[in-house]
Protein backbone atom coordinates (compact mmCIF):
# COMPACT_ATOMS: atom_id res chain seq x y z
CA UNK A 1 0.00 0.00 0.00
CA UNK A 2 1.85 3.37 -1.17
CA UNK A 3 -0.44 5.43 1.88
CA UNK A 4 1.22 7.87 3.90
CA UNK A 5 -0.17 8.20 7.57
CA UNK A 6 1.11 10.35 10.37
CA UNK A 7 2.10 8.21 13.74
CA UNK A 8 2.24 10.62 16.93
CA UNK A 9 4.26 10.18 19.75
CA UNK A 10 3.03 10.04 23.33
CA UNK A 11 2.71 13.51 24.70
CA UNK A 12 6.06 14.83 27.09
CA UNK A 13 5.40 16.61 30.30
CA UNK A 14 4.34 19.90 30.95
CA UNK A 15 6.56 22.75 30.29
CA UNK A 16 5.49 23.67 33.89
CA UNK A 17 4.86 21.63 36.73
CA UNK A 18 2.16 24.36 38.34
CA UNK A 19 0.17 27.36 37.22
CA UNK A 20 -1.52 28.50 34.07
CA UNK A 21 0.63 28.66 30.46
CA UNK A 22 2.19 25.59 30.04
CA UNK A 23 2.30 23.67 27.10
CA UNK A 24 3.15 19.57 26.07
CA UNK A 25 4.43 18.74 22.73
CA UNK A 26 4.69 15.42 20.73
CA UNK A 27 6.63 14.56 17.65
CA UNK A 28 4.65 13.64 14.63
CA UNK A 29 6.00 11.05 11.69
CA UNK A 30 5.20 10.53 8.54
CA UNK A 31 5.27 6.91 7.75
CA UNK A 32 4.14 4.72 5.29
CA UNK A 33 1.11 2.58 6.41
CA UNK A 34 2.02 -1.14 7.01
CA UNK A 35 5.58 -0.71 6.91
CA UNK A 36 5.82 2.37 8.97
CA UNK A 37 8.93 3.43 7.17
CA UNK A 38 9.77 7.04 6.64
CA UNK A 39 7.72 8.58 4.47
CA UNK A 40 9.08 12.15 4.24
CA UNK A 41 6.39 14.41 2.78
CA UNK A 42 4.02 12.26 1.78
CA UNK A 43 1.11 12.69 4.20
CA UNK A 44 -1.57 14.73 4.11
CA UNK A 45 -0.82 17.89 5.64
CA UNK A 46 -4.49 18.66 6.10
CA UNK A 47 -4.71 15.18 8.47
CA UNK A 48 -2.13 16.16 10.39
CA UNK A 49 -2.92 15.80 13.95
CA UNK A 50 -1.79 18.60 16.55
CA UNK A 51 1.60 18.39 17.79
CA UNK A 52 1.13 20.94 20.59
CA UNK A 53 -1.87 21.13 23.43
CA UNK A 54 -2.08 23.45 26.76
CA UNK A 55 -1.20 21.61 29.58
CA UNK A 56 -4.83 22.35 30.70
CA UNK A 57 -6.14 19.45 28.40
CA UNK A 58 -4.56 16.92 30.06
CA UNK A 59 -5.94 17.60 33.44
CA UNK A 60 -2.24 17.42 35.14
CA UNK A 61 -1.67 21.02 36.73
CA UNK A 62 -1.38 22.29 40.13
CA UNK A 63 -1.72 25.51 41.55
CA UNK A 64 1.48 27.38 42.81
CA UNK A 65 3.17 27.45 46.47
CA UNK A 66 2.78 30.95 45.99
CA UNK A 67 -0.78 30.91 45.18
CA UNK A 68 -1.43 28.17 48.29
CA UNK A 69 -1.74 28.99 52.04
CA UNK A 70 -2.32 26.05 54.97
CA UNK A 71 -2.21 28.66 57.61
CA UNK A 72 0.03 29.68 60.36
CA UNK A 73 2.61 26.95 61.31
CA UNK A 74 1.38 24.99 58.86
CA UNK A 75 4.60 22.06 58.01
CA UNK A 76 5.43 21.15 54.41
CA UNK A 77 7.65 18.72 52.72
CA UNK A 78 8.55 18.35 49.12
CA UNK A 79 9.64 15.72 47.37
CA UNK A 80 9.70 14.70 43.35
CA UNK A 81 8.31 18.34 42.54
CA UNK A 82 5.61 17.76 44.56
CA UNK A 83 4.60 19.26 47.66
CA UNK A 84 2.75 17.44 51.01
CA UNK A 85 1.37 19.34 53.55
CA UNK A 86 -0.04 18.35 57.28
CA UNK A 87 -3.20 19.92 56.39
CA UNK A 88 -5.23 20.44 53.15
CA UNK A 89 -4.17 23.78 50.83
CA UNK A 90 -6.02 26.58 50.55
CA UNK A 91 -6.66 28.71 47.58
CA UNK A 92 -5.60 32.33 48.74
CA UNK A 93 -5.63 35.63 46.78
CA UNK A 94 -2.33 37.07 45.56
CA UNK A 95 -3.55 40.30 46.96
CA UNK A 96 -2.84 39.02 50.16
CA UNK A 97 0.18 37.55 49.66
CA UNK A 98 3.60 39.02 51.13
CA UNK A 99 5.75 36.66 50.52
CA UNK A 100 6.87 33.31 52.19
CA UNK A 101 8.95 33.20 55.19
CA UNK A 102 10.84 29.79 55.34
CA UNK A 103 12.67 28.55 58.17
CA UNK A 104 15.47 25.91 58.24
CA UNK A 105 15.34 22.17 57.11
CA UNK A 106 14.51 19.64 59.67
CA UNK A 107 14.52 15.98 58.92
CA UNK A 108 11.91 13.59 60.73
CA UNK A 109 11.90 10.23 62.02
CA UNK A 110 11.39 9.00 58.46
CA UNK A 111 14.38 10.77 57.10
CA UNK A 112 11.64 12.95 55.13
CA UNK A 113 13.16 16.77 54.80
CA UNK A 114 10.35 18.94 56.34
CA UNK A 115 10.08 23.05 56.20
CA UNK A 116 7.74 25.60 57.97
CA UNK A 117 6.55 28.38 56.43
């Protein structure tokens, strides 16, 4: 069969790993169908599919530290880009907001690195 179909790739991560903006990008191929050898520019640029999608589409984002509050003496620890808190996050208004102040690194029984803030 001399058809030329596009194959994408799985989508990559988010260009941000909170907040509004970000962006995730797949490659596409052109290959020909059965074989999946390179086919060059032989598909159907009207078929192809979209290489490029806000982040927003997957369902994946997070809000910001700096947009969160947990309240006063509230501990955090982060790990992996992620961030675990000893009580639930708040949404809070950046009108409000002045700023964190972050105290030293302890470590826990665990050996998990905790923070107040």
């Amino acid at each position: 069969n001399c058809t030329a179909d596009w194959r994408p790739s799985v989508w990559g991560q988010c260009s941000r790993t909170c907040g509004d903006g970000g962006v995730q990008m797949r490659l596409l191929r052109c290959v020909w169908r059965g074989t999946r050898k390179p086919a060059g520019r032989n598909c159907q640029s009207s078929l192809r599919p979209t290489a490029i999608r806000a982040c927003q589409e997957a369902g994946n984002l997070l809000e910001c530290p700096s947009k969160l509050s947990t309240g006063a003496g509230a501990v955090v620890a982060a790990a992996s880009n992620a961030i675990v808190a000893s009580r639930p996050f708040l949404p809070k208004g950046l009108e409000n907001w002045r700023g964190w102040r972050l105290y030293d690194w302890e470590t826990n029984s665990n050996g998990q690195f905790r923070r107040k803030f």
